[in-house]
Structures are given as C-alpha cells and as structure tokens.
Protein backbone atom coordinates (compact mmCIF):
# COMPACT_ATOMS: atom_id res chain seq x y z
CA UNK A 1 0.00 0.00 0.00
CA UNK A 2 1.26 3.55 -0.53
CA UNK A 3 0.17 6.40 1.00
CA UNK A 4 0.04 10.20 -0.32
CA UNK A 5 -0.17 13.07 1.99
CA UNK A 6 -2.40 15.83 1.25
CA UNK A 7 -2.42 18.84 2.37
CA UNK A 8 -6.02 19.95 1.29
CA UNK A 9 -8.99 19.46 2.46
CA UNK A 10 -9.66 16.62 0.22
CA UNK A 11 -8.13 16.02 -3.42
CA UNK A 12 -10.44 14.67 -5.76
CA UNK A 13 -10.70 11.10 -7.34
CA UNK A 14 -9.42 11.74 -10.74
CA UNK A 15 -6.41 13.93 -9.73
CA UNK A 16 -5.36 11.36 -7.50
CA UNK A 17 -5.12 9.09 -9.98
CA UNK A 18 -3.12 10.86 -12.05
CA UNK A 19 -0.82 12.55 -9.07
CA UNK A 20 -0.26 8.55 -7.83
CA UNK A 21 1.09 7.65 -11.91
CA UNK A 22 -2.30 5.12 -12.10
CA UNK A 23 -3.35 6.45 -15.16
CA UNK A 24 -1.62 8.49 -17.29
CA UNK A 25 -3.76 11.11 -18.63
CA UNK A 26 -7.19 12.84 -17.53
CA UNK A 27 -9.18 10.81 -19.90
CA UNK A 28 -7.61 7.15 -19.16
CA UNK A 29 -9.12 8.19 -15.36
CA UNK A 30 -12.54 9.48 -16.68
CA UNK A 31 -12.99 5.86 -18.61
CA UNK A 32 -11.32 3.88 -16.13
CA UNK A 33 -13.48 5.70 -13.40
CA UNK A 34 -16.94 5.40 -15.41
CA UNK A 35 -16.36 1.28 -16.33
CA UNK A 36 -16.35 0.94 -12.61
CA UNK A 37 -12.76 0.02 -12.35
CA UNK A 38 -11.57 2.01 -9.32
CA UNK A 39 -12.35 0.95 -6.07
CA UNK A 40 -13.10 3.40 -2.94
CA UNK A 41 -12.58 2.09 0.29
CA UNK A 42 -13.35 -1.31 -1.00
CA UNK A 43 -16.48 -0.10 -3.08
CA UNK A 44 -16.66 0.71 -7.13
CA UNK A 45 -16.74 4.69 -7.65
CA UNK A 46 -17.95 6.07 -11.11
CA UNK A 47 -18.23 9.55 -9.27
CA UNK A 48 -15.07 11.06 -10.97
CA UNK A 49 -15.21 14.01 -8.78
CA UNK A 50 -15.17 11.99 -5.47
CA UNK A 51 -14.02 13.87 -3.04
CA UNK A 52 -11.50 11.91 -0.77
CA UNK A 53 -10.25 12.70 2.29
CA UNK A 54 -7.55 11.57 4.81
CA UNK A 55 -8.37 7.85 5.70
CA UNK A 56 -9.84 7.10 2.25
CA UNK A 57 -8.33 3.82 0.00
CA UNK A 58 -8.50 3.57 -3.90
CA UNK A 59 -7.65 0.68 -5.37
CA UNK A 60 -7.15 0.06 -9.33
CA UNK A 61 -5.16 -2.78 -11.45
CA UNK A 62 -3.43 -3.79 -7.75
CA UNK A 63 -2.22 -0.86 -6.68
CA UNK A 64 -3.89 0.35 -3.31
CA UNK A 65 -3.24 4.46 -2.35
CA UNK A 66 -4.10 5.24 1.09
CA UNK A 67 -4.70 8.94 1.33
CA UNK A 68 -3.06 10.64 4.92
C-alpha cells in the first residue's frame, strides 16, 4: 500500500489518480473511473469528482493508495 499526503482538504478522485502515476492522462481516469474500475474504500466509484479525504483507499489494477 502507498500512502500520499495531502495537504487539502480533500483532493479529488481523478487527480489522484493521475498525481499517484495510475493512469496516465485525464481521460484514461474518466474511462477507467466510469467502467467501474476504481475501487473506494473497498467499493466501485464512477463519481469522478469523489471527493477523498484523509483515511480514504483507492484501489485500481493492484495498486492500493491510502490517502493521509
């Protein structure tokens, strides 16, 4: 598991994806979000602008970010 500081409020779903190297552009997160294929604490998101806070997992292809 890695884990990415913030130091926001909350950062959303599809910028974390792309700040953690998941995806590799804006629009590989948009379709990868929308097919269901990201996991939020343990649940599929399609909500691209998902807010996530400190506590919060994603998980996609594996790879689990734990935000702190």
């Amino acid at each position: 598991m890695t884990e990415i500081k913030i130091d926001t409020e909350f950062i959303k779903l599809d910028a974390l994806l792309k700040f953690a190297n998941l995806v590799s552009s804006g629009g590989e997160a948009k379709i990868r979000i929308a097919e269901g294929e990201v996991l939020v604490n343990g649940a599929p998101c399609t909500m691209r602008g998902k807010k996530l806070r400190p506590g919060d997992t994603v998980e996609l292809d594996g790879e689990t970010i734990q935000i702190v």
